[in-house]
PDB file of N, CA and C in Angstrom:
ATOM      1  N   UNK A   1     -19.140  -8.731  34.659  1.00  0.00           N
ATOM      2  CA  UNK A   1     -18.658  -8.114  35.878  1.00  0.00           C
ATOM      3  C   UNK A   1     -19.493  -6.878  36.183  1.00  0.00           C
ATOM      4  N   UNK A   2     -20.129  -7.067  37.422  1.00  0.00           N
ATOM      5  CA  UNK A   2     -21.316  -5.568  37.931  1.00  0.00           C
ATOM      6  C   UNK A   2     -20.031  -4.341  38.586  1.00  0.00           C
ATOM      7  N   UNK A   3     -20.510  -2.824  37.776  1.00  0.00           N
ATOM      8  CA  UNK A   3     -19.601  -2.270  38.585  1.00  0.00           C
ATOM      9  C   UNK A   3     -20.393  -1.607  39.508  1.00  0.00           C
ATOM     10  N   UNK A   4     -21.235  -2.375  40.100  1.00  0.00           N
ATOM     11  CA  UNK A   4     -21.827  -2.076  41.296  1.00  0.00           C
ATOM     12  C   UNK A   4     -21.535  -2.845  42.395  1.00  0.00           C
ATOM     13  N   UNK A   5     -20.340  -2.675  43.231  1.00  0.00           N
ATOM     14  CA  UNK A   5     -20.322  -3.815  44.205  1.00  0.00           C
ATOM     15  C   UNK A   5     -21.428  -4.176  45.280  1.00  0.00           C
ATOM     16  N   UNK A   6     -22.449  -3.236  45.600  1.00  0.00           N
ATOM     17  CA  UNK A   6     -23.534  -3.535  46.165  1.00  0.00           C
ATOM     18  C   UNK A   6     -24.271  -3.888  45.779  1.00  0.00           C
ATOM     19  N   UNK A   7     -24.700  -3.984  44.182  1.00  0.00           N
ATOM     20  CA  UNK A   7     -25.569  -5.025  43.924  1.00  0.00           C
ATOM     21  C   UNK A   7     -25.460  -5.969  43.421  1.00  0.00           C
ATOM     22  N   UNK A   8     -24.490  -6.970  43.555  1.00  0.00           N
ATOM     23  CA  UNK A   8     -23.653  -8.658  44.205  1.00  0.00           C
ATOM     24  C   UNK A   8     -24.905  -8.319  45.388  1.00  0.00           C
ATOM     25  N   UNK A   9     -25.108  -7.907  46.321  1.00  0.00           N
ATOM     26  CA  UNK A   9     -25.664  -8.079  47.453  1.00  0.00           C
ATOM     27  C   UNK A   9     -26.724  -7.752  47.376  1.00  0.00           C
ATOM     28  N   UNK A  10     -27.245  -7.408  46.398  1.00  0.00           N
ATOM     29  CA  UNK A  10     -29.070  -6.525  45.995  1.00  0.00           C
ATOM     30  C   UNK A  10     -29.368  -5.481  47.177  1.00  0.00           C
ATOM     31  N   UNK A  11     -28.288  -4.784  46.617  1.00  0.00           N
ATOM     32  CA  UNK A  11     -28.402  -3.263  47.585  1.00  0.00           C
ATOM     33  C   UNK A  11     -27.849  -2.528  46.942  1.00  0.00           C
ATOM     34  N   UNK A  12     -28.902  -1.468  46.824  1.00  0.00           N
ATOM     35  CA  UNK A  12     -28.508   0.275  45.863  1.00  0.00           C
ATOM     36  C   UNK A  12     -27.863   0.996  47.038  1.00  0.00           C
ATOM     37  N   UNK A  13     -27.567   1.784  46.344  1.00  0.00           N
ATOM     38  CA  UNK A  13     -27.035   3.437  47.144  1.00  0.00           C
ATOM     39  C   UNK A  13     -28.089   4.144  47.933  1.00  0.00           C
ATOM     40  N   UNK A  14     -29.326   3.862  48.043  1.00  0.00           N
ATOM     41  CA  UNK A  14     -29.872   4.165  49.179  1.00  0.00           C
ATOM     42  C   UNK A  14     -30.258   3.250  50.413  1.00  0.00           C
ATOM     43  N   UNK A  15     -30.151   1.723  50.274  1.00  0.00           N
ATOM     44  CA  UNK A  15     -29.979   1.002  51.233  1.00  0.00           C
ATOM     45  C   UNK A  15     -29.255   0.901  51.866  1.00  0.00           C
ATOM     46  N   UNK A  16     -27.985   1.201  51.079  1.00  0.00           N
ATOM     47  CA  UNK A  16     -26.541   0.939  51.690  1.00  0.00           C
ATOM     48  C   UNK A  16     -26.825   2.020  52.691  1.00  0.00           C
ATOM     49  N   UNK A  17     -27.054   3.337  52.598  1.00  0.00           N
ATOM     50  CA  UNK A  17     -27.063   5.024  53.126  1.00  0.00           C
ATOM     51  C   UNK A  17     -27.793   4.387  54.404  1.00  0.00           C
ATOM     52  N   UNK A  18     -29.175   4.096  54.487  1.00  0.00           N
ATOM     53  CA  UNK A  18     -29.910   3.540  55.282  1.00  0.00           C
ATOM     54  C   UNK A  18     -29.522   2.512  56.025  1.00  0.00           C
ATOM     55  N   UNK A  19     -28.852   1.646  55.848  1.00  0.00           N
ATOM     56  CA  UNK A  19     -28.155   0.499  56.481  1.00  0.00           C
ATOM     57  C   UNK A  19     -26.935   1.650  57.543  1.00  0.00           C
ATOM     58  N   UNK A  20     -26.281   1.973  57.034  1.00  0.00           N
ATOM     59  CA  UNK A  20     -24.869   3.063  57.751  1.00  0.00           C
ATOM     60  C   UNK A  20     -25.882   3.682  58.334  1.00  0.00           C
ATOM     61  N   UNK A  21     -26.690   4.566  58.067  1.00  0.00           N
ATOM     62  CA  UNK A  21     -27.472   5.588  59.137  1.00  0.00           C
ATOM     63  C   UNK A  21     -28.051   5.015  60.467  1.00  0.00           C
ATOM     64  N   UNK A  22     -28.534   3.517  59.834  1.00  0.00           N
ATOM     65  CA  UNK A  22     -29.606   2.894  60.978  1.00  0.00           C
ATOM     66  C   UNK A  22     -28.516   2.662  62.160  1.00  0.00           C
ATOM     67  N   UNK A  23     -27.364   2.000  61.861  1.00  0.00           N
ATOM     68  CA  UNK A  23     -26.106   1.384  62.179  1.00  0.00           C
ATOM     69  C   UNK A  23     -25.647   2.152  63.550  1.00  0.00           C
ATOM     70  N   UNK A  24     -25.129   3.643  62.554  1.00  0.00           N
ATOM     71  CA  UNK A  24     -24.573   4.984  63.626  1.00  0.00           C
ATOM     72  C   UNK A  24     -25.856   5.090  64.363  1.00  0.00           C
ATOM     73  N   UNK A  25     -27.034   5.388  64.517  1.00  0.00           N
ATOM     74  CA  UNK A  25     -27.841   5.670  65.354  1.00  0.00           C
ATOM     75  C   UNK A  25     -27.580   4.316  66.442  1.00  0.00           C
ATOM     76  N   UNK A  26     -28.170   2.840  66.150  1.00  0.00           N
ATOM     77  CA  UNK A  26     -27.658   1.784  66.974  1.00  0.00           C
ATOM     78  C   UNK A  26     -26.659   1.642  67.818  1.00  0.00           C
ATOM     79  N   UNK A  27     -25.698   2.291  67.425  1.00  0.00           N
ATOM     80  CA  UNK A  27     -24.352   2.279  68.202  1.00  0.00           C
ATOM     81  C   UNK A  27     -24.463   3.885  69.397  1.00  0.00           C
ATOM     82  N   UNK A  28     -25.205   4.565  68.478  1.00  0.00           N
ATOM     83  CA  UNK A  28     -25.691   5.652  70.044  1.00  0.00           C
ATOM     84  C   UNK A  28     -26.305   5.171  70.813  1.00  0.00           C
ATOM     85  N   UNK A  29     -27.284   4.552  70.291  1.00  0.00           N
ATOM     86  CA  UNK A  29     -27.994   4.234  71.423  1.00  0.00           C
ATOM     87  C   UNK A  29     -27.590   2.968  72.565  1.00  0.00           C
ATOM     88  N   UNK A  30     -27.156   2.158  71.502  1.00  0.00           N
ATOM     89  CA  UNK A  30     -25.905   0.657  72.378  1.00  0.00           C
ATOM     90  C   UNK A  30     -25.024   1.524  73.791  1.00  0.00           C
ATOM     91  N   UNK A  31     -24.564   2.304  73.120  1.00  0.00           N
ATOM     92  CA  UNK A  31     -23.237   3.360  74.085  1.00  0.00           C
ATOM     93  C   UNK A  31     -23.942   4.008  75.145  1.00  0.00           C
ATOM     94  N   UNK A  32     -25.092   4.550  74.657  1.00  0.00           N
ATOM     95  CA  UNK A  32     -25.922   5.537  76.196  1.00  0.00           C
ATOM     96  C   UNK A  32     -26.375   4.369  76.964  1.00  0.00           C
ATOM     97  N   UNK A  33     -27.040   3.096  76.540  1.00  0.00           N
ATOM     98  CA  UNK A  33     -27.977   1.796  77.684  1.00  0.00           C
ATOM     99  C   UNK A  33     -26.014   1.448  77.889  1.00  0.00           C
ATOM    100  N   UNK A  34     -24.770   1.361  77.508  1.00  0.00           N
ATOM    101  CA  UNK A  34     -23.513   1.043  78.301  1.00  0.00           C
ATOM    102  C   UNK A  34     -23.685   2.109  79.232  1.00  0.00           C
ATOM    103  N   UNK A  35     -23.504   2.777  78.914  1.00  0.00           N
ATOM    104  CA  UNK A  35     -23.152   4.322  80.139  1.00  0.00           C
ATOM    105  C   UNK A  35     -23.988   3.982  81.226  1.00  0.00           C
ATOM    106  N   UNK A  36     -25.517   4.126  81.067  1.00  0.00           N
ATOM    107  CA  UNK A  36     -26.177   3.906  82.175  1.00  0.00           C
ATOM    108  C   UNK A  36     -26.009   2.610  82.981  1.00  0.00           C
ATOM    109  N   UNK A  37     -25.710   1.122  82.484  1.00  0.00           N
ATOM    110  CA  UNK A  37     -25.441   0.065  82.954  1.00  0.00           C
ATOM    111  C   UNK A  37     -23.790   0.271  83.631  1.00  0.00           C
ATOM    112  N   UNK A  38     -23.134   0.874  83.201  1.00  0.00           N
ATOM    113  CA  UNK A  38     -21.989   1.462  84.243  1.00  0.00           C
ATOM    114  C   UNK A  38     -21.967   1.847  85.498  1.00  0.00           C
ATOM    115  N   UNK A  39     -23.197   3.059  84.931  1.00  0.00           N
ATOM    116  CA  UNK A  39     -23.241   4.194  86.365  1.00  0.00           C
ATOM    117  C   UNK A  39     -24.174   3.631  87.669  1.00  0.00           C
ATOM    118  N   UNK A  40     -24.772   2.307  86.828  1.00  0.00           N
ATOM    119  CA  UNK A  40     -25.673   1.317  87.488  1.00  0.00           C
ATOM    120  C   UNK A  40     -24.720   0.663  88.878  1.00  0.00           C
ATOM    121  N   UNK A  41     -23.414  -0.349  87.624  1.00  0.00           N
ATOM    122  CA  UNK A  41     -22.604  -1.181  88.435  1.00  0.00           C
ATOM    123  C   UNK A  41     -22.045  -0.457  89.514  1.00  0.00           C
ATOM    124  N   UNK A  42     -21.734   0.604  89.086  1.00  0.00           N
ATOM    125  CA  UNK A  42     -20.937   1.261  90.137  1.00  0.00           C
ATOM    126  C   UNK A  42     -21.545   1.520  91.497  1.00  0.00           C
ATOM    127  N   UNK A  43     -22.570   1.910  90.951  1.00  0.00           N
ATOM    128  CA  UNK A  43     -23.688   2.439  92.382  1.00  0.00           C
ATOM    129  C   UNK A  43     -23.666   0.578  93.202  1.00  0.00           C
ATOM    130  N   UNK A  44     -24.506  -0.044  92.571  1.00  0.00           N
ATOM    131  CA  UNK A  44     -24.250  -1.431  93.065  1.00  0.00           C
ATOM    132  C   UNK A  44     -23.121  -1.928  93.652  1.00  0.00           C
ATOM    133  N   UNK A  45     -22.305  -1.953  93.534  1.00  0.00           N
ATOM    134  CA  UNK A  45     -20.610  -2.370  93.707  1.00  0.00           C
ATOM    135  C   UNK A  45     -20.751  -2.014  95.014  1.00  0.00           C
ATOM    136  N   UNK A  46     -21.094  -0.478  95.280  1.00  0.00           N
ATOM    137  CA  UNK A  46     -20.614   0.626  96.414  1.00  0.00           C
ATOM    138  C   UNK A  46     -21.281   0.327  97.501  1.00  0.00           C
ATOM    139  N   UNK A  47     -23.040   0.195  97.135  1.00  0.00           N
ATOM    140  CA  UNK A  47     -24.018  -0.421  97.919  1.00  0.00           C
ATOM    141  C   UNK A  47     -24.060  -1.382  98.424  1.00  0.00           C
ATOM    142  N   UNK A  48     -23.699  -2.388  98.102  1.00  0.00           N
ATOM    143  CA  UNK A  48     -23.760  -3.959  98.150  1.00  0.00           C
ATOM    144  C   UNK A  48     -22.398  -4.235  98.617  1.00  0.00           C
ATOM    145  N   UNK A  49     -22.233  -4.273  99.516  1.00  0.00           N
ATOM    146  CA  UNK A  49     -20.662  -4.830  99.847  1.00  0.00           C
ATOM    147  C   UNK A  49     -20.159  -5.903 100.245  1.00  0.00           C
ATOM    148  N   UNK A  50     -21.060  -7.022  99.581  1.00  0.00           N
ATOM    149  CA  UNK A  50     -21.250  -8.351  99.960  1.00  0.00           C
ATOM    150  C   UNK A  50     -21.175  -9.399  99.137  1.00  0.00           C
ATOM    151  N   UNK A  51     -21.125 -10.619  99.239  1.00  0.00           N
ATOM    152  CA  UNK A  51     -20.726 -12.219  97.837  1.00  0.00           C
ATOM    153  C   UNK A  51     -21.428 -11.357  97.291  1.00  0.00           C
ATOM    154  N   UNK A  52     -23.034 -11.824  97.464  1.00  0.00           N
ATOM    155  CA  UNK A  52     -23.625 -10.886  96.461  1.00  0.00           C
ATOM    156  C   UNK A  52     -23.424  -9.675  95.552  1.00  0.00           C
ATOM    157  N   UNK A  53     -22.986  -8.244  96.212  1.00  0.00           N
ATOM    158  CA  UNK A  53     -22.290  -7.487  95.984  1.00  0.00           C
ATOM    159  C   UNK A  53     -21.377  -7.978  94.876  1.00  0.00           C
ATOM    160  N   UNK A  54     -20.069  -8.793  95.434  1.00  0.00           N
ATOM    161  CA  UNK A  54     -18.717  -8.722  94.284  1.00  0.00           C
ATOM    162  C   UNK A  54     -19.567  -9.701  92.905  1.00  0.00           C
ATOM    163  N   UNK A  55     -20.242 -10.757  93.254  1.00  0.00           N
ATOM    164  CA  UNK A  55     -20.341 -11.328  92.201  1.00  0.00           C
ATOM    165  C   UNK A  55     -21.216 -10.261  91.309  1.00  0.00           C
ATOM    166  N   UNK A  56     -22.274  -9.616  91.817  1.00  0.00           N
ATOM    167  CA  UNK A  56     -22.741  -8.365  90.628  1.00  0.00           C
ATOM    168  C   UNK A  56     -21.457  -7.714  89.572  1.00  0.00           C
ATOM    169  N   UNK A  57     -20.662  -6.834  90.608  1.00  0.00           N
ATOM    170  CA  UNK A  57     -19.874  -6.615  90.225  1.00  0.00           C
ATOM    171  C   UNK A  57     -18.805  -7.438  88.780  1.00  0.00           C
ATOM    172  N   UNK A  58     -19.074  -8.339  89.290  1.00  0.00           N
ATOM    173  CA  UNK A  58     -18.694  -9.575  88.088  1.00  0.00           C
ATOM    174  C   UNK A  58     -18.991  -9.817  87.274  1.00  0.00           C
ATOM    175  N   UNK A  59     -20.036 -10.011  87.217  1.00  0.00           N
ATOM    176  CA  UNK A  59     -21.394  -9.902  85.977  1.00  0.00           C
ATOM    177  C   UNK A  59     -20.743  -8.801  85.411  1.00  0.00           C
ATOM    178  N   UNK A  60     -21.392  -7.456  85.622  1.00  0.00           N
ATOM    179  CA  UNK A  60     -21.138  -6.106  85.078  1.00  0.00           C
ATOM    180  C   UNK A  60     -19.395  -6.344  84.084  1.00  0.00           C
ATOM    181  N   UNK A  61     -18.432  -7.351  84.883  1.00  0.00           N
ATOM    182  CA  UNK A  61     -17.112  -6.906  84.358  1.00  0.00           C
ATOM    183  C   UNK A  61     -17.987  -7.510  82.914  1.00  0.00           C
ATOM    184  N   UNK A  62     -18.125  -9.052  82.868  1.00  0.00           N
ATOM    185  CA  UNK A  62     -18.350  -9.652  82.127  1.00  0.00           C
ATOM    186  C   UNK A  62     -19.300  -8.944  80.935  1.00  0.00           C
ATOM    187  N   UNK A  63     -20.132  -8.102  81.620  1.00  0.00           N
ATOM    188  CA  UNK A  63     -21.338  -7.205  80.389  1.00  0.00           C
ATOM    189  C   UNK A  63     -19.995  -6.110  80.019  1.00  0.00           C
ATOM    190  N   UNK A  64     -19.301  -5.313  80.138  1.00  0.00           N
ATOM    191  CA  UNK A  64     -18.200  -4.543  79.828  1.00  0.00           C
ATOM    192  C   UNK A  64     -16.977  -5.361  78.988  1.00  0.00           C
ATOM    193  N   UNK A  65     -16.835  -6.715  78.850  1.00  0.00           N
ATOM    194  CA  UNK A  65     -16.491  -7.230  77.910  1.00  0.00           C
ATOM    195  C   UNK A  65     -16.572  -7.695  76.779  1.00  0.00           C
ATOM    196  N   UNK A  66     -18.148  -8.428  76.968  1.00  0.00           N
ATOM    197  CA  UNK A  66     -19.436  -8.721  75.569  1.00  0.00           C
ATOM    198  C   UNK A  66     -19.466  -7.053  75.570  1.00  0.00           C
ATOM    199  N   UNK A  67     -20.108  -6.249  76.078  1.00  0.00           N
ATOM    200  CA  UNK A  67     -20.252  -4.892  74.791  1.00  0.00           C
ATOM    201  C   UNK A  67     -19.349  -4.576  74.003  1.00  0.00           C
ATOM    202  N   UNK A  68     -17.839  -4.236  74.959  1.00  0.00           N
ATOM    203  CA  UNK A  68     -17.073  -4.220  73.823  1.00  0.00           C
ATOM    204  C   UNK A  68     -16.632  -4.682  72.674  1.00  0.00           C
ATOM    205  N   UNK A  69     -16.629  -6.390  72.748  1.00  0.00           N
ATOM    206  CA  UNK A  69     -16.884  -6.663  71.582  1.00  0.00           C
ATOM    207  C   UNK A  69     -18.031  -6.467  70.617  1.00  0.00           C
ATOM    208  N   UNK A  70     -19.406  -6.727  70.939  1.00  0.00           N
ATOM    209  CA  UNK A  70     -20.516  -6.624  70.125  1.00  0.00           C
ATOM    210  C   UNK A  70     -20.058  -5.087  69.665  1.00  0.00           C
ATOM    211  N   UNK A  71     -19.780  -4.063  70.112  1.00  0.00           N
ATOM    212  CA  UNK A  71     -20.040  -2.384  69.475  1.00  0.00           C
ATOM    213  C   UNK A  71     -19.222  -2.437  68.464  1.00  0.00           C
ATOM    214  N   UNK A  72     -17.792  -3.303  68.705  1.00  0.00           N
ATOM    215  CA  UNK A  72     -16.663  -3.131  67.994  1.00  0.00           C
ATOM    216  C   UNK A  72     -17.100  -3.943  66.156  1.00  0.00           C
ATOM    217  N   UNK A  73     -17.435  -5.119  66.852  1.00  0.00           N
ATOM    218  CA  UNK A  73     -17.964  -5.688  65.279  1.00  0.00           C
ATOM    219  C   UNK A  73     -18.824  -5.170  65.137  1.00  0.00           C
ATOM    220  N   UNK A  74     -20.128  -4.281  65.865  1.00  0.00           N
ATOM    221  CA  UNK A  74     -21.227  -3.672  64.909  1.00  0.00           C
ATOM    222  C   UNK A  74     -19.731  -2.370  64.036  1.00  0.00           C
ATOM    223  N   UNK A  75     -19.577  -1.747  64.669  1.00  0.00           N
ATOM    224  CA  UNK A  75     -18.775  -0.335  64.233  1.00  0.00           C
ATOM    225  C   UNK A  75     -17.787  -1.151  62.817  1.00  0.00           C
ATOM    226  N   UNK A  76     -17.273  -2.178  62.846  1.00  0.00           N
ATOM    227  CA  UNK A  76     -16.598  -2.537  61.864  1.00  0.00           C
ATOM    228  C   UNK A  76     -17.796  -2.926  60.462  1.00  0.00           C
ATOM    229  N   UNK A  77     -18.364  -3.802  60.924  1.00  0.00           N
ATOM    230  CA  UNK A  77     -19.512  -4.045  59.829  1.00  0.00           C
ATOM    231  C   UNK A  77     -20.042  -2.743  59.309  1.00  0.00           C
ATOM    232  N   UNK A  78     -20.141  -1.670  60.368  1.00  0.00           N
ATOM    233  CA  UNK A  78     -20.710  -0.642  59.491  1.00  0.00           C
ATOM    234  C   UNK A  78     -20.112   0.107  58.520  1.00  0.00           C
ATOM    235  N   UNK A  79     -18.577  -0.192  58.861  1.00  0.00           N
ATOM    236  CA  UNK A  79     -17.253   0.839  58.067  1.00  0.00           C
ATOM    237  C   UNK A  79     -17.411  -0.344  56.647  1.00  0.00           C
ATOM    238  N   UNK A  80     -17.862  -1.842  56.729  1.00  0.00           N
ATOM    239  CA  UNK A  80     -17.493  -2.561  55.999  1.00  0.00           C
ATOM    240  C   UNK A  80     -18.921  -1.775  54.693  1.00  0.00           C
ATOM    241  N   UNK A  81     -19.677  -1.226  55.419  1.00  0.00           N
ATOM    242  CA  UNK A  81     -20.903  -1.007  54.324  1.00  0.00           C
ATOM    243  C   UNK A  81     -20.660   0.058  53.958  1.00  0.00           C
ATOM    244  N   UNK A  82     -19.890   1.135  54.782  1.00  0.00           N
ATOM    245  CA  UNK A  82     -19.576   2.328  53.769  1.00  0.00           C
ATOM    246  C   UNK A  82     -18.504   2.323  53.071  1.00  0.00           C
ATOM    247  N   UNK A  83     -17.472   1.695  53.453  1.00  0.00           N
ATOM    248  CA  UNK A  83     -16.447   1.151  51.628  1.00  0.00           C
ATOM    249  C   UNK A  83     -17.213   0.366  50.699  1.00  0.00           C
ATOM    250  N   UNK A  84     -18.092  -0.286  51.078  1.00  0.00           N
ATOM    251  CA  UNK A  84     -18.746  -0.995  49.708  1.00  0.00           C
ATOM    252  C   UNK A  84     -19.206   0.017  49.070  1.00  0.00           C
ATOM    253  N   UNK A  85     -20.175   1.169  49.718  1.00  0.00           N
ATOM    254  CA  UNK A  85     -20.938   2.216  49.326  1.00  0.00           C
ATOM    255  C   UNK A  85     -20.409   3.291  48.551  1.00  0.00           C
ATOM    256  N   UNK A  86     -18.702   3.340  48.651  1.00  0.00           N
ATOM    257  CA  UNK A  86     -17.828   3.841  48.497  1.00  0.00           C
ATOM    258  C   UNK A  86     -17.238   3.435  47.074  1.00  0.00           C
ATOM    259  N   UNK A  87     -17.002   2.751  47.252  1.00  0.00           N
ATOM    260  CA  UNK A  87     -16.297   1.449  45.840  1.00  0.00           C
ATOM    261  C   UNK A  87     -17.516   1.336  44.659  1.00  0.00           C
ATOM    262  N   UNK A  88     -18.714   1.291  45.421  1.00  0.00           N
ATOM    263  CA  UNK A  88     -19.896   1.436  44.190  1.00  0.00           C
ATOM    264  C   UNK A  88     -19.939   2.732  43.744  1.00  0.00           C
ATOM    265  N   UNK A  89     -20.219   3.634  44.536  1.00  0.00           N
ATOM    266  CA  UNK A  89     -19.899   5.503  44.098  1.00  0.00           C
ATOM    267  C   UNK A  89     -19.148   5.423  43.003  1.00  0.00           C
ATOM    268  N   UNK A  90     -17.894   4.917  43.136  1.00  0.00           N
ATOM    269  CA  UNK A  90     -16.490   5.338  42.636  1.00  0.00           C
ATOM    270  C   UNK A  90     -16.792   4.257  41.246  1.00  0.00           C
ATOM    271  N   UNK A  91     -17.027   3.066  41.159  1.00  0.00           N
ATOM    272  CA  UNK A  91     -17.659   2.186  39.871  1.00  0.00           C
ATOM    273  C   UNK A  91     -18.167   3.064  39.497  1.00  0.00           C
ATOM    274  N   UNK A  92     -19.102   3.487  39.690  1.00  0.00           N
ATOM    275  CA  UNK A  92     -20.355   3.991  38.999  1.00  0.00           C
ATOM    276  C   UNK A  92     -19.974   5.227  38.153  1.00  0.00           C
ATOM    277  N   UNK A  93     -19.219   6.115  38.869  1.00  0.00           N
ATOM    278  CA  UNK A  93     -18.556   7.696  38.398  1.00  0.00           C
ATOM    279  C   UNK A  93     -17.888   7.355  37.157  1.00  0.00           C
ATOM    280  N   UNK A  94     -16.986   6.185  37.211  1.00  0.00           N
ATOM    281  CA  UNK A  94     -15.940   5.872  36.253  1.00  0.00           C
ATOM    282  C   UNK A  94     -16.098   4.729  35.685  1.00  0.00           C
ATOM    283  N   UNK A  95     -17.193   4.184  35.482  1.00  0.00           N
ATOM    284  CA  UNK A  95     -17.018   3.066  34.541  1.00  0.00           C
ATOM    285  C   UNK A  95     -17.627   3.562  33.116  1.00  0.00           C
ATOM    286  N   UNK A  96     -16.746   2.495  32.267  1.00  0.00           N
ATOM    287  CA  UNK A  96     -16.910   2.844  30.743  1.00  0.00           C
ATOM    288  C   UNK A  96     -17.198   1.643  30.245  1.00  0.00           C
ATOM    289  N   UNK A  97     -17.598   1.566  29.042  1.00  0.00           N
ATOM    290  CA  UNK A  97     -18.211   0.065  27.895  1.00  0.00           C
ATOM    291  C   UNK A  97     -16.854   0.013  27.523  1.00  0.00           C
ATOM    292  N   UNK A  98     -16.326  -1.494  27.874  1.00  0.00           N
ATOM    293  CA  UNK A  98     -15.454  -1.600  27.109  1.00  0.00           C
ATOM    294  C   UNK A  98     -15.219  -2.239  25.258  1.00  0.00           C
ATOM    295  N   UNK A  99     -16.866  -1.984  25.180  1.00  0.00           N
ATOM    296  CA  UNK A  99     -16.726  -2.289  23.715  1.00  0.00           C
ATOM    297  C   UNK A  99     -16.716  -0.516  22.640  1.00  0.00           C
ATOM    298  N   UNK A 100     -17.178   0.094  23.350  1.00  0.00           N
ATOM    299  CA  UNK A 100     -17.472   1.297  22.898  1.00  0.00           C
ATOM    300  C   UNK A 100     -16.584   2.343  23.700  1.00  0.00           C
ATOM    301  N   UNK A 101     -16.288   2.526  25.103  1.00  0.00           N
ATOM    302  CA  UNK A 101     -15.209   3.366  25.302  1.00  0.00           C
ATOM    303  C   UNK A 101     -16.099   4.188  26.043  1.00  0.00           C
ATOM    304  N   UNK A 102     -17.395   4.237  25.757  1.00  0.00           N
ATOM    305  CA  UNK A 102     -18.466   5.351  26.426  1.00  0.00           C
ATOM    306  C   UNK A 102     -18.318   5.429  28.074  1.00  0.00           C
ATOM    307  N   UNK A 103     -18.947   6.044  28.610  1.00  0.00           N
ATOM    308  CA  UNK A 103     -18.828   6.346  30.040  1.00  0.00           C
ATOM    309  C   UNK A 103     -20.597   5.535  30.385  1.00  0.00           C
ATOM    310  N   UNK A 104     -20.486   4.892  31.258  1.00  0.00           N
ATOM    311  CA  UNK A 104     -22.081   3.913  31.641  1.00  0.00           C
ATOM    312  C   UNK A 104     -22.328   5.099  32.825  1.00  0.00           C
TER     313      UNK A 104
END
């Protein structure tokens, strides 16, 4: 039994760090290209007051539904890599030989 739960996955404590860092930056940047594709629809919506017009508008609902999901499972996957990162920390601090009693 590894009391490293990240490396089951052949990932140390600095990949994992790097994986979460790359992650939170991704999700800034995912959130600012939402914001601007918002402030986009809106302008469009206002401009366009026509089939054309509403069906944009439509689209846009439809891109405001896929983001939310895609951000939501990136943001979960990333919480999923810092409890692993977490759970390995915490192995690692406190594991002992259980033939000897020693601290590994």
């Amino acid at each position: 039994m590894t009391t490293n739960p990240g490396a089951s996955y052949g990932l140390n404590d600095g990949q994992m760090q790097q994986i979460i860092n790359s992650t939170d930056k991704s999700l800034g940047d995912v959130r600012t290209v939402n914001n601007q594709v918002q402030c986009q629809a809106s302008a469009l919506g206002t401009a366009n007051n026509s089939d054309s017009g509403r069906i944009l508008v439509q689209k846009f609902g439809v891109w405001t539904q896929d983001f939310a999901q895609v951000e939501s499972q990136l943001a979960d996957l990333n919480q999923r890599v810092k409890d692993l990162r977490l759970a390995a920390i915490a192995a690692g601090s406190g594991a002992t030989d259980p033939v000897s009693g020693s601290t590994l």
